[in-house]
Protein backbone atom coordinates (compact mmCIF):
# COMPACT_ATOMS: atom_id res chain seq x y z
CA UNK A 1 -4.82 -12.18 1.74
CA UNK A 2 -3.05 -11.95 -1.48
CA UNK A 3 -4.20 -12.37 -4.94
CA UNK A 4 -1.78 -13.17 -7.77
CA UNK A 5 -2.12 -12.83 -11.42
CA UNK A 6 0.78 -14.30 -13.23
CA UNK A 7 1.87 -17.36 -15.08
CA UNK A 8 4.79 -17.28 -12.41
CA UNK A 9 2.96 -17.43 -9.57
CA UNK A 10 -0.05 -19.24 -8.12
CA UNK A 11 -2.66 -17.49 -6.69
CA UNK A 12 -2.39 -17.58 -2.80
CA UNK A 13 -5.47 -16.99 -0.34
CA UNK A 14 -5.04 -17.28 3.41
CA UNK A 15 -8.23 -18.36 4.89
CA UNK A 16 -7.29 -18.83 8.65
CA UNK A 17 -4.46 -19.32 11.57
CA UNK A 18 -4.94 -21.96 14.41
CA UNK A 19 -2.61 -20.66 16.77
CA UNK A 20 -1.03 -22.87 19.83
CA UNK A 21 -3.17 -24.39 22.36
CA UNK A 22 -5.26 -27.75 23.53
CA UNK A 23 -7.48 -27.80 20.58
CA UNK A 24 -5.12 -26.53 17.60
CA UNK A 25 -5.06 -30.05 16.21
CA UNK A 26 -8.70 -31.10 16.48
CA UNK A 27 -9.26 -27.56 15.21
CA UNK A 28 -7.03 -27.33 12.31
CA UNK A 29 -7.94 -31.39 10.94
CA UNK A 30 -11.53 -30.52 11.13
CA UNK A 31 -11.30 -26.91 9.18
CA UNK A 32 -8.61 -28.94 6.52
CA UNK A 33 -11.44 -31.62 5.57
CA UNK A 34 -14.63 -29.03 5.64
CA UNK A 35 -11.92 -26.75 3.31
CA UNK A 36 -10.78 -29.53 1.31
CA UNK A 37 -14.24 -30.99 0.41
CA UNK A 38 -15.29 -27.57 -0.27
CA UNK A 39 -12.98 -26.90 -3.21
CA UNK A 40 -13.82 -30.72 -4.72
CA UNK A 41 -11.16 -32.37 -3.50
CA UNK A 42 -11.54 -36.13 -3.53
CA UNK A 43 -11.74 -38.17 -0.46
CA UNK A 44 -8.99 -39.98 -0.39
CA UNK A 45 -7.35 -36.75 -1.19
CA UNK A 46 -9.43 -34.63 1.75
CA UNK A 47 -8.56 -37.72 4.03
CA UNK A 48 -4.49 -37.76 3.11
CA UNK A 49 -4.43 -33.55 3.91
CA UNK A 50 -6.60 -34.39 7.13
CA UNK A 51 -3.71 -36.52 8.14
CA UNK A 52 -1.32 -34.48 7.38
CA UNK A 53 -2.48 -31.54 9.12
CA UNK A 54 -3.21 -33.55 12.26
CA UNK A 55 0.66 -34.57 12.10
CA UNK A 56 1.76 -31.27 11.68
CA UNK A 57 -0.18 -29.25 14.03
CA UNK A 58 0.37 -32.24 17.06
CA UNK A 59 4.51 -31.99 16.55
CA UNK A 60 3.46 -27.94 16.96
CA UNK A 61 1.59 -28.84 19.79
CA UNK A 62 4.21 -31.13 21.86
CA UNK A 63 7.45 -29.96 20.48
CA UNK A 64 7.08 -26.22 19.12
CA UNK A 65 7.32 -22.94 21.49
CA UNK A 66 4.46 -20.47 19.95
CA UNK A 67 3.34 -22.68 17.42
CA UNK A 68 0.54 -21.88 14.85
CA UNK A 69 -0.65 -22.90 11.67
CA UNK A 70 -2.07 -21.38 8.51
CA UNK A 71 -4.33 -22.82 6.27
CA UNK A 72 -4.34 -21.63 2.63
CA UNK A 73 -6.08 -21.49 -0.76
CA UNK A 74 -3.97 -21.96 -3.35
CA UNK A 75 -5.13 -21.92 -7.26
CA UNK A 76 -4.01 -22.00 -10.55
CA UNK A 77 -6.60 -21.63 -13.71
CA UNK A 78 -9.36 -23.36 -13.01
CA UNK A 79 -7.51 -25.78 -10.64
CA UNK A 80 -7.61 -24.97 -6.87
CA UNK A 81 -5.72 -26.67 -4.49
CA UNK A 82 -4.84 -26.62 -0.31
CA UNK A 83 -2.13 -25.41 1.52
CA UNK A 84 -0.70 -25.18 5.32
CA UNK A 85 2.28 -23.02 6.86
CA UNK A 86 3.21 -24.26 10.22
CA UNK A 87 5.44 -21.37 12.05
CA UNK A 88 6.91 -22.05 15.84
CA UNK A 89 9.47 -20.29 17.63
CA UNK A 90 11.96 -23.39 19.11
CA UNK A 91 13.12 -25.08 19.72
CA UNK A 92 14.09 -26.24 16.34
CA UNK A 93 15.76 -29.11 14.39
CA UNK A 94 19.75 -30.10 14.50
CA UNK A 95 19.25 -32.35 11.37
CA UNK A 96 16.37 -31.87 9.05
CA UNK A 97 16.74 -34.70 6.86
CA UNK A 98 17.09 -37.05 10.64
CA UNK A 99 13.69 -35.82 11.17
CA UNK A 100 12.25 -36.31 7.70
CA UNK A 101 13.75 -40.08 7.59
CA UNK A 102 11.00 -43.10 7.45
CA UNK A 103 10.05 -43.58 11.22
CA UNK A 104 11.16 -41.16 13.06
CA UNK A 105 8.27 -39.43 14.16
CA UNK A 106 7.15 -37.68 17.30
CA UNK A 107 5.46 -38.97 20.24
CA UNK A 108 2.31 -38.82 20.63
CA UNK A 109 1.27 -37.68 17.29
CA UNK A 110 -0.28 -40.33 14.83
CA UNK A 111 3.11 -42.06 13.94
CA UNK A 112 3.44 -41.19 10.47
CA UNK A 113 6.25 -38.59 10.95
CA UNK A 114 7.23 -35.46 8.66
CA UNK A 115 8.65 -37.98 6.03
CA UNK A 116 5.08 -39.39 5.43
CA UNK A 117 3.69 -35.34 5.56
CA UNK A 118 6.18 -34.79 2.99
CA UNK A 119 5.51 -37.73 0.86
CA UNK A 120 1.68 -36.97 1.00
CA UNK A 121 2.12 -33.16 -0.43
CA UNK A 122 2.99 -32.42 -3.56
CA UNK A 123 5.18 -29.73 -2.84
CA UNK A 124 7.26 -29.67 0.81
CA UNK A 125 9.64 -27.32 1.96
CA UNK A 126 10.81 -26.52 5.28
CA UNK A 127 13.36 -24.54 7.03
CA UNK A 128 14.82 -25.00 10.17
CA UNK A 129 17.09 -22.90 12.98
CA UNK A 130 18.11 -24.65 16.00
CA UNK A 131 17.31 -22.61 18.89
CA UNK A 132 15.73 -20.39 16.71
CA UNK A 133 11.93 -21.90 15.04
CA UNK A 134 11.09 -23.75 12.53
CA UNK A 135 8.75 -22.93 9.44
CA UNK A 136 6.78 -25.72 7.23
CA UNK A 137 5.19 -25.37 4.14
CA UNK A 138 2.98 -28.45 2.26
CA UNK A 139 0.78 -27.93 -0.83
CA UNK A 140 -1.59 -30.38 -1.94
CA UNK A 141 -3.54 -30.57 -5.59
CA UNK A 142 -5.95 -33.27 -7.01
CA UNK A 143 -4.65 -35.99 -8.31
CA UNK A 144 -5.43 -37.53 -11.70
CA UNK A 145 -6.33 -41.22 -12.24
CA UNK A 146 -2.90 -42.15 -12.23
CA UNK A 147 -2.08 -39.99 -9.26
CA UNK A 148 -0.39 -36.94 -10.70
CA UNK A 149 -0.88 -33.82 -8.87
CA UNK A 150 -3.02 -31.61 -11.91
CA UNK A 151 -1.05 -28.57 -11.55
CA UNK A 152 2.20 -29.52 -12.86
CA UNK A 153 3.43 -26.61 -11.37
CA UNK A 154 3.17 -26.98 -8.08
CA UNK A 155 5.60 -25.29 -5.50
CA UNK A 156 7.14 -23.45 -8.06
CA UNK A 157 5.41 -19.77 -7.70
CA UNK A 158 8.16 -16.98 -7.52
CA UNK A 159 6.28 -14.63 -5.72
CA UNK A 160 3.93 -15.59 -2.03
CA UNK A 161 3.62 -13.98 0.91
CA UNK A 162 2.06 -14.48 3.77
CA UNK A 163 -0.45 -12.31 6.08
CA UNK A 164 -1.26 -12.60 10.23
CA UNK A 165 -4.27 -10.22 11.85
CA UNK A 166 -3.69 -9.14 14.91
CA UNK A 167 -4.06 -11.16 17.69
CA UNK A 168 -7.97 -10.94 18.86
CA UNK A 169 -9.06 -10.33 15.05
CA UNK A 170 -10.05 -12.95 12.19
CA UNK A 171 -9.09 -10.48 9.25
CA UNK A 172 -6.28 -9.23 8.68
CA UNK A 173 -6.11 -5.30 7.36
CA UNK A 174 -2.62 -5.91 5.48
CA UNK A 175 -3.17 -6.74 1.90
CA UNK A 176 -0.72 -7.92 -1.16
CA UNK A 177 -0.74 -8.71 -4.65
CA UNK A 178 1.12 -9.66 -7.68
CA UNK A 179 0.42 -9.33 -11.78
CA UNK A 180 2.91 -10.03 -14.66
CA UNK A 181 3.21 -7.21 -17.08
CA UNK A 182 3.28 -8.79 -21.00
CA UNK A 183 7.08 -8.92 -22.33
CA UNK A 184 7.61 -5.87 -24.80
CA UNK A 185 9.04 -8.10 -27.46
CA UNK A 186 9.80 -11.81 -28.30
CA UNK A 187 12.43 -13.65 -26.30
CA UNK A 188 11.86 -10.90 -23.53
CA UNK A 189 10.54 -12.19 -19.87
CA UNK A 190 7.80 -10.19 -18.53
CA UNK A 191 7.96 -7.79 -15.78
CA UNK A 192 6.44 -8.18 -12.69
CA UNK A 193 4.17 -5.53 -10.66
CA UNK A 194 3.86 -6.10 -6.93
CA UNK A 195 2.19 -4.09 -4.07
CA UNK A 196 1.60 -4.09 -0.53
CA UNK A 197 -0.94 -2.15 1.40
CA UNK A 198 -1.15 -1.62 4.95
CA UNK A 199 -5.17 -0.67 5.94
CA UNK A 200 -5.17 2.11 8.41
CA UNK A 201 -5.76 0.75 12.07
CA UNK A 202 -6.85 -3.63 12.19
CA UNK A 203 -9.80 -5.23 11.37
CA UNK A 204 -12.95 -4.94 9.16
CA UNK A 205 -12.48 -1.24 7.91
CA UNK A 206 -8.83 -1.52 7.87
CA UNK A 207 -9.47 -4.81 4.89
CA UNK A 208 -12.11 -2.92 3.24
CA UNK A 209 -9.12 -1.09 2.46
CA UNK A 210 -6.46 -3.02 1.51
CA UNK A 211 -8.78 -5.31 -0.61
CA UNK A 212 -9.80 -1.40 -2.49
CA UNK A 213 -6.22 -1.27 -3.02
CA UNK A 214 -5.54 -4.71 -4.75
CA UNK A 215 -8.77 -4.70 -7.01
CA UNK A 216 -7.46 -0.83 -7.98
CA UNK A 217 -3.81 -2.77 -8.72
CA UNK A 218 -5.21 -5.00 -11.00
CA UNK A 219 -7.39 -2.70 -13.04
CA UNK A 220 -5.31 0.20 -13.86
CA UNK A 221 -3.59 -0.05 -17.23
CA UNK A 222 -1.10 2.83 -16.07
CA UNK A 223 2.13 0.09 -14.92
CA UNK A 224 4.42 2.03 -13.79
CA UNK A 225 4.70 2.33 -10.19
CA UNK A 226 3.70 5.88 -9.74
CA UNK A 227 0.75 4.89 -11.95
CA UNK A 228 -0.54 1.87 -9.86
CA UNK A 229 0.06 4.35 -7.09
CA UNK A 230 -2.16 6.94 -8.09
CA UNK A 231 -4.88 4.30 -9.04
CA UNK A 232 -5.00 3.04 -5.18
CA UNK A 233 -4.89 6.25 -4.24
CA UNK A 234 -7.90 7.15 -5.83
CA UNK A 235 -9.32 3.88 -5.06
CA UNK A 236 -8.68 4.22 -1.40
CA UNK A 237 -10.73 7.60 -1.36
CA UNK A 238 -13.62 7.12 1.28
CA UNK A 239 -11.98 4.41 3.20
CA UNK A 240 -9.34 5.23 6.14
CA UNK A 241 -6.48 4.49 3.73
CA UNK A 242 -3.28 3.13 4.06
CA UNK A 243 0.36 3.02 3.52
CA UNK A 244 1.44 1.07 0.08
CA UNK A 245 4.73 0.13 -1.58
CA UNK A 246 4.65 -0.88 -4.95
CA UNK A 247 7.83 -2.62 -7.15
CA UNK A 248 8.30 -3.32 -10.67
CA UNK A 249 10.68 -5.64 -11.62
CA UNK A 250 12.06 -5.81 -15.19
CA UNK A 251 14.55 -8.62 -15.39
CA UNK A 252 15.80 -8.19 -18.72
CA UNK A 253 16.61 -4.35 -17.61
CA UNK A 254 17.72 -5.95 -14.07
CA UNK A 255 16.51 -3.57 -12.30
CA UNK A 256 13.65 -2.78 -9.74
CA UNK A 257 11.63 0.40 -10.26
CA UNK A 258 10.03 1.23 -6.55
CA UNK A 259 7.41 3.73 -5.55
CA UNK A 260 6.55 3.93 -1.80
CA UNK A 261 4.02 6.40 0.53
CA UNK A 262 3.85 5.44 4.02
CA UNK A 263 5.60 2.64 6.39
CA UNK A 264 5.88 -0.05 4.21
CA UNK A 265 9.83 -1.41 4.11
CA UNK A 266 10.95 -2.71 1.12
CA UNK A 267 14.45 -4.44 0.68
CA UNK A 268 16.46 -6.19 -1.85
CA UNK A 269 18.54 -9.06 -0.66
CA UNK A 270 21.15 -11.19 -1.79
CA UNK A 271 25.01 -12.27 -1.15
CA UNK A 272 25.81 -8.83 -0.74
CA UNK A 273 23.35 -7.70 2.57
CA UNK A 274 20.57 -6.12 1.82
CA UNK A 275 19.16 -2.99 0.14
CA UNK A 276 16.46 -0.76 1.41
CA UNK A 277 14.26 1.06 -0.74
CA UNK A 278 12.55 3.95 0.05
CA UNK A 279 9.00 5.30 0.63
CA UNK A 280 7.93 9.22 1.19
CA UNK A 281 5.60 10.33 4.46
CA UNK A 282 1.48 9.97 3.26
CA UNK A 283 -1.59 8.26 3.75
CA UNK A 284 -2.65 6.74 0.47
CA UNK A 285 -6.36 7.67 0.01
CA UNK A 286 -5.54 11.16 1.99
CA UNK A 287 -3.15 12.82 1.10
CA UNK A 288 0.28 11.77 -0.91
CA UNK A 289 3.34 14.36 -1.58
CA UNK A 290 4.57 14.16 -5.08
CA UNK A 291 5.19 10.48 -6.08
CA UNK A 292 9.09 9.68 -6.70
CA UNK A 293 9.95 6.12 -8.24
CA UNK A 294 13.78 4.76 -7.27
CA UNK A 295 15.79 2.51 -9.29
CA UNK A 296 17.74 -0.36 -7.92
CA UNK A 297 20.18 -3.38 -9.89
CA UNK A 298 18.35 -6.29 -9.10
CA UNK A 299 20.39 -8.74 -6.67
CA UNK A 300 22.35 -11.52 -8.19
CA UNK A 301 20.64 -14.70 -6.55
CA UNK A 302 18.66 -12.57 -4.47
CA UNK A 303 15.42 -11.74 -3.95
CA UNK A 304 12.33 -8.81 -3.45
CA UNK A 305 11.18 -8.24 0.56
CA UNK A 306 8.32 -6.14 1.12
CA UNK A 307 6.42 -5.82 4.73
CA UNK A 308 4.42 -4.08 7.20
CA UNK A 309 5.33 -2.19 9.76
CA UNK A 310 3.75 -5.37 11.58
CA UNK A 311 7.52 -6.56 10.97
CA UNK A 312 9.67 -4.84 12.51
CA UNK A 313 12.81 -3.98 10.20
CA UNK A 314 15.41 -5.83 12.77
CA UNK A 315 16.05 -8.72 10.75
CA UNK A 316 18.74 -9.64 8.87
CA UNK A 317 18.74 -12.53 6.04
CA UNK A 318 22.51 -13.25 6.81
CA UNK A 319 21.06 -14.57 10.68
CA UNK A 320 19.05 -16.98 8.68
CA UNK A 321 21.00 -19.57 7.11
CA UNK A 322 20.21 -20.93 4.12
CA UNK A 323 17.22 -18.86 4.26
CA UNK A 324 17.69 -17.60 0.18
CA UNK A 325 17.25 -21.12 -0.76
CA UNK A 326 13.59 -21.40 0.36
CA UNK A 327 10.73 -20.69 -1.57
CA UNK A 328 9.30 -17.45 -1.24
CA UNK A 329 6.66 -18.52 1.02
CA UNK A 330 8.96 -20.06 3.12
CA UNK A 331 11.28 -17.17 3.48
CA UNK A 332 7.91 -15.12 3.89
CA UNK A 333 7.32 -16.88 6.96
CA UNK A 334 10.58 -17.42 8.16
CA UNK A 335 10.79 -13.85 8.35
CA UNK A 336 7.08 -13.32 9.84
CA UNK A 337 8.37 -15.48 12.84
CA UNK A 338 11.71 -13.68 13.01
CA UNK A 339 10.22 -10.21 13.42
CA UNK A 340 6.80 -10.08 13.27
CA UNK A 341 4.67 -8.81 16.31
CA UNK A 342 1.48 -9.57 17.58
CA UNK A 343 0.23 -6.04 18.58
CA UNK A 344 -0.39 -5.14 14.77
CA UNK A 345 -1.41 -6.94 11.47
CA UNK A 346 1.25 -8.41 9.95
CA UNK A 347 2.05 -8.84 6.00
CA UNK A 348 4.93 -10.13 4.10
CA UNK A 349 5.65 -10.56 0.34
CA UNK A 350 8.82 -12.18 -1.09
CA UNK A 351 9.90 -12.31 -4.92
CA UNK A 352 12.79 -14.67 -5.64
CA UNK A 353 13.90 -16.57 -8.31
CA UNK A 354 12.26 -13.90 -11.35
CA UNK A 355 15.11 -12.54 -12.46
């Protein structure tokens, strides 16, 4: 899961994948509307996600190669909201906005095409490669009276990610998390602290872990990245550890500061390639050599890629057209279907638009 705390970001939780078969659809509308009422959503509201999910997982379900779908938390102050990530392998869409046009939807689904999915959320963004997959996020809030989502915000988070268990487990041992670090002065944007953790093995002992790591990420007051390193270190003491990356990005300094211990794979990305920054040999929670924090210019356009080893590092942005001009949880699953694997849990966290 990740948990976010930052007036750029909302606060992401992934609460389960429904992965391709005869009962994905049934399965994912009924978990939507038992989610939906559960976080006080209206229902008219609960009914409208319902639909869309249905919609969304049947096209997966007729169309898609390796489909699944994610359902998702999402949350901002007091407000909490629902979200879904569809992810397929192929074969993909030749033209996007064909497919998002008033009736054209797909047979044997309930007729009310993407268009309709997209008109329903209140934030939509998807990303196609023909031949490739396809990856489709929709985000849906309360609505006031007068039917205005009440996060004005919506869609707009600079920093998500995304996280898959391996296949056979319902938790995943990956981990990530985001804070905002207060702006030293007036006029000056704040920096922003993120960090991945990779639990030691899969499964229940492997997320008592990670979650260890992100509770000692948003305590310590040391924010540097050495200094949110050593606090997870200690933190991780007892458990079977893990390997953790974590970046500071200044943007008024543009620059990232990176500290890393373990096989986590961090790159920067932009018009240029891509940038990787480096992590030592350790176990976090066993036994770290001395910490060293690198320095990168932050990407013009560009944007912040951390992983686990659950993605393999064989990707490469400029494949993906169009890819940068996503949102990052978009891009985050874009690149969990591009490389990910299913022998291993699988995290992703992307920072774009910051800086």
């Amino acid at each position: 899961m990740g948990a976010v705390n930052t007036a750029l970001t909302l606060a992401g939780e992934d609460v389960a994948w429904f992965r391709d078969g005869p009962s994905l659809a049934v399965s994912a509308r009924g978990a939507a509307a038992t989610l939906a009422r559960r976080l006080g959503l209206s229902g008219h509201r609960s009914a409208e996600i319902a639909l869309a999910v249905t919609e969304a997982a049947t096209n997966l379900q007729r169309h898609a190669e390796d489909g699944a779908l994610l359902l998702r938390v999402v949350r901002s102050g007091d407000q909490a909201g629902m979200e879904f990530l569809t992810v397929d392998a192929g074969p993909g869409m030749a033209n996007v906005p064909a497919a998002l046009a008033d009736g054209n939807s797909s047979a044997g689904t309930l007729g009310i095409g993407l268009g309709a999915v997209a008109r329903l959320a209140d934030h939509f963004d998807l990303h196609s490669l023909p031949g490739r997959g396809t990856v489709l996020a929709a985000q849906f809030w309360p609505r006031t009276a007068d039917g205005r989502p009440v996060v004005a915000s919506a869609g707009s988070s600079r920093a998500d990610g995304v996280t898959r268990p391996i296949s056979g487990e319902t938790v995943c041992g990956d981990a990530w998390a985001v804070r905002s670090v207060a702006a030293a002065g007036p006029g000056q944007r704040p920096a922003i602290l993120v960090m991945l953790c990779d639990g030691l093995g899969h499964g229940p002992l492997a997320a008592r872990a990670s979650q260890a790591a992100v509770k000692a990420f948003h305590a310590t007051g040391d924010l540097g990245p050495d200094g949110v390193l050593n606090a997870v270190h200690a933190a991780l003491r007892g458990t079977r550890g893990g390997a953790v990356a974590v970046a500071r990005i200044e943007p008024d300094a543009g620059r990232v500061r990176y500290c890393g211990i373990g096989n986590v794979s961090g790159f920067l990305v932009g018009g240029g390639g891509r940038k990787a920054l480096l992590s030592a040999p350790g176990i976090v929670g066993s036994h770290m050599r001395r910490l060293r924090t690198f320095e990168e210019p932050l990407p013009e356009d560009g944007a912040l890629v951390m992983h686990s080893d659950g993605l393999t590092e064989r990707w490469d942005h400029g494949n993906l057209p169009g890819l940068l001009h996503h949102t990052p949880l978009v891009m985050a699953g874009q690149l969990l279907r591009e490389a990910g694997a299913r022998r291993d849990d699988a995290s992703v966290v992307v920072v774009k638009g910051a800086w």
